[in-house]
Protein backbone atom coordinates (compact mmCIF):
# COMPACT_ATOMS: atom_id res chain seq x y z
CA UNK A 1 87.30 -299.47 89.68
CA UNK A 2 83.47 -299.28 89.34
CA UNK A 3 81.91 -298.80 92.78
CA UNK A 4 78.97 -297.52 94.51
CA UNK A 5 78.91 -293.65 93.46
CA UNK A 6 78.25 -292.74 97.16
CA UNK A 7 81.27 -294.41 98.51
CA UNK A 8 83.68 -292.99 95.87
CA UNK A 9 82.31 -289.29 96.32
CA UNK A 10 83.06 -289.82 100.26
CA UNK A 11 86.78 -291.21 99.24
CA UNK A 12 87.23 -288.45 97.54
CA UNK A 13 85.54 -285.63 100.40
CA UNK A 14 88.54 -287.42 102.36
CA UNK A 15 91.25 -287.04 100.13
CA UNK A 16 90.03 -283.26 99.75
CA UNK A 17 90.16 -282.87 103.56
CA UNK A 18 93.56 -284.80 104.09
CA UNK A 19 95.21 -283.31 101.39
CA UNK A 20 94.15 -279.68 103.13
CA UNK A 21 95.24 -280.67 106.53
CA UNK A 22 98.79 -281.57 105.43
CA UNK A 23 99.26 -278.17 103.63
CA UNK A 24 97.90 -276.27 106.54
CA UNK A 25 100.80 -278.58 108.21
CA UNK A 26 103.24 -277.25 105.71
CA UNK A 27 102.44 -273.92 105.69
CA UNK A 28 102.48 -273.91 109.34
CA UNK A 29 106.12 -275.89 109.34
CA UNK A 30 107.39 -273.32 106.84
CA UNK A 31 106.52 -270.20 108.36
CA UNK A 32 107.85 -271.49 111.70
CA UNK A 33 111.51 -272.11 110.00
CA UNK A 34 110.98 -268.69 108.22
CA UNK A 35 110.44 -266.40 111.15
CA UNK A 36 112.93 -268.46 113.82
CA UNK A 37 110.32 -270.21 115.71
CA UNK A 38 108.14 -267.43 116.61
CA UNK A 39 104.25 -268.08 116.71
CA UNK A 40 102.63 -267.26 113.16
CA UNK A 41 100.52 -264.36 115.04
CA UNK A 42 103.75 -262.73 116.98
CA UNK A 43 102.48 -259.97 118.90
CA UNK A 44 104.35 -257.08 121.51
CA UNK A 45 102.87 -258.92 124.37
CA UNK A 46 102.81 -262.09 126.15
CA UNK A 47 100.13 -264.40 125.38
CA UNK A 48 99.62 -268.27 123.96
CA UNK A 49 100.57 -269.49 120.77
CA UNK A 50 96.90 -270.71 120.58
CA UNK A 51 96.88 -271.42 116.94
CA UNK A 52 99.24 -274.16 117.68
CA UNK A 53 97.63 -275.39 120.39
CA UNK A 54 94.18 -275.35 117.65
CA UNK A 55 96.52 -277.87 115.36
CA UNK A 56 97.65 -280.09 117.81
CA UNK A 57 94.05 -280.27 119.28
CA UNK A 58 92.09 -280.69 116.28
CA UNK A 59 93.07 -284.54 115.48
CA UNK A 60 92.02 -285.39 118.64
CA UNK A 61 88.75 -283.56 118.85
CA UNK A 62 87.74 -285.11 115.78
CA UNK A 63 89.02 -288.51 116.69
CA UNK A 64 86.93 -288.69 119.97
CA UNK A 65 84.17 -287.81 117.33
CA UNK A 66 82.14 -286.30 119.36
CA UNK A 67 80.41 -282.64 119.81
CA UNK A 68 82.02 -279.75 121.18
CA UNK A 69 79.70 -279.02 123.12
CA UNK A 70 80.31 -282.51 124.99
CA UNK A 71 83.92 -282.42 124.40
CA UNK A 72 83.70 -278.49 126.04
CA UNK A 73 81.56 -280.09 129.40
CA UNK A 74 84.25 -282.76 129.80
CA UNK A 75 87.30 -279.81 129.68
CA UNK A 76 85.37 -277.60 131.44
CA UNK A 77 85.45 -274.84 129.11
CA UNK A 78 82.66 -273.51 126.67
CA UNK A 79 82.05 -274.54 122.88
CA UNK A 80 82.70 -270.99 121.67
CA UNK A 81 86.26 -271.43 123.55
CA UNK A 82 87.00 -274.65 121.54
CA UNK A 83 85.94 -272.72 118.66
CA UNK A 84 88.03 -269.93 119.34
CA UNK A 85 91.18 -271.81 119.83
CA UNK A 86 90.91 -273.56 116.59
CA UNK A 87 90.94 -270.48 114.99
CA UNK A 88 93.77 -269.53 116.67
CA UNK A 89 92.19 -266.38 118.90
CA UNK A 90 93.03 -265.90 122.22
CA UNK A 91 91.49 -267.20 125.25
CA UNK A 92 92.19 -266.98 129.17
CA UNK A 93 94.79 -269.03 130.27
CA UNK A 94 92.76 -270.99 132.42
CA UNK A 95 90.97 -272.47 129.34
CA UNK A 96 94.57 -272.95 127.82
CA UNK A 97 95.75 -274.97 131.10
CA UNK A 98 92.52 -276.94 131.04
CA UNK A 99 92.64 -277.65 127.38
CA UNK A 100 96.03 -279.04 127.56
CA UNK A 101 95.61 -281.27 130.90
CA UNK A 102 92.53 -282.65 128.92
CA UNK A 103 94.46 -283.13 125.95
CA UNK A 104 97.73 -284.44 127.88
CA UNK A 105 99.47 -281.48 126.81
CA UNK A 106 102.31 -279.12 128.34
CA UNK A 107 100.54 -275.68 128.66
CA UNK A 108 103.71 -274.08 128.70
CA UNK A 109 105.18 -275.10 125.59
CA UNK A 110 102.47 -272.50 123.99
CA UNK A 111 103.38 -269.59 125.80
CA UNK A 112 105.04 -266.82 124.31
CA UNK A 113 107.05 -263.89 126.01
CA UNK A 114 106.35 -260.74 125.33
CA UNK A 115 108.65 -259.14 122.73
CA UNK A 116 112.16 -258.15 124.15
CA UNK A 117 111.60 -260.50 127.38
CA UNK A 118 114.75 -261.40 129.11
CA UNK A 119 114.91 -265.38 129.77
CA UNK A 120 112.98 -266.98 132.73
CA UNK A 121 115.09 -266.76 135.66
CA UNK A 122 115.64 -270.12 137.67
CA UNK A 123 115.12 -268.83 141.81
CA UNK A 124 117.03 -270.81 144.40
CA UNK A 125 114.51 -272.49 146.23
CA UNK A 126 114.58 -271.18 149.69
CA UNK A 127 113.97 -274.09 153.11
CA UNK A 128 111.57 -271.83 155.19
CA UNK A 129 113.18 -270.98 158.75
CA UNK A 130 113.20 -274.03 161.23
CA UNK A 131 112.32 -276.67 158.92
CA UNK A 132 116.09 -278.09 157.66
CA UNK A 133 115.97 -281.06 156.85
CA UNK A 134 119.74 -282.97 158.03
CA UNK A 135 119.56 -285.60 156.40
CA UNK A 136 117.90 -287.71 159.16
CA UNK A 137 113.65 -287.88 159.33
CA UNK A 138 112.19 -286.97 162.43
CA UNK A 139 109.50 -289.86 161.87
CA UNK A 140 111.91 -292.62 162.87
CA UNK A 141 113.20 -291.45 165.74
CA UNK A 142 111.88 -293.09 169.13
CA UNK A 143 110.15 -295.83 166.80
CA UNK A 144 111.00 -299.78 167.73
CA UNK A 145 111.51 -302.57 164.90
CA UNK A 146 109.06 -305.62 164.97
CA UNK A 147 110.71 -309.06 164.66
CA UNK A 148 108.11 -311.69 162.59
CA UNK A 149 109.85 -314.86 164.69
């Protein structure tokens, strides 16, 4: 296939760049079944799996195709954040929660305990005094029906 030299050397820039984005997929797949599920950068304390959170964002920053710096003003975070969380650094968890509920994301499902942690605990949820609700609402009662004869 002759073609226009510019189009082919862009074909194959793509291929290049796909062909490295499904390794860094593998690699990250591999290591995850190699060290039980535990974040690639495991550390003693509790933080956010943020490198992750870079390689699910990344597709969609570069399919909105446009900057970071406009794609940061719509989150509400800075560029250097975006930047930081594609390289899989740590930011506040602020920035995580409004990365995620930008990106339609669970913020919680890149958190990781600290080392040792015991599972979450579910708490009873406790009815503050005076307000029990019986099973009746107090906003019907005394209230008369309107007949449309």
């Amino acid at each position: 296939m002759s073609g226009d030299p510019s189009i082919l050397r862009a074909m194959a820039r793509l291929r290049k760049a796909l062909e490295k984005h499904m390794h860094m997929d593998d690699r990250a797949e591999e290591l995850a079944r190699r060290e039980g599920g535990r974040p690639i950068r495991s550390g003693v304390l509790a933080a956010y799996d943020t490198a992750a959170l870079g390689r699910k964002l990344r597709p969609m920053l570069e399919y909105d195709g446009r900057g970071w710096r406009a794609l940061a003003d719509e989150i509400g975070v800075t560029s250097p954040d975006l930047s930081r969380v594609m390289a899989g650094q740590d930011i506040a968890a602020g920035k995580v929660f409004a990365i995620c509920d930008w990106a339609g994301l669970d913020a919680r499902a890149f958190y990781r305990p600290h080392v040792g942690a015991p599972p979450p605990r579910k708490r009873p949820r406790r009815v503050p005094r005076g307000r029990v609700f019986h099973g009746k609402s107090t906003e019907t009662v005394g209230t008369t029906r309107c007949s449309l004869d």
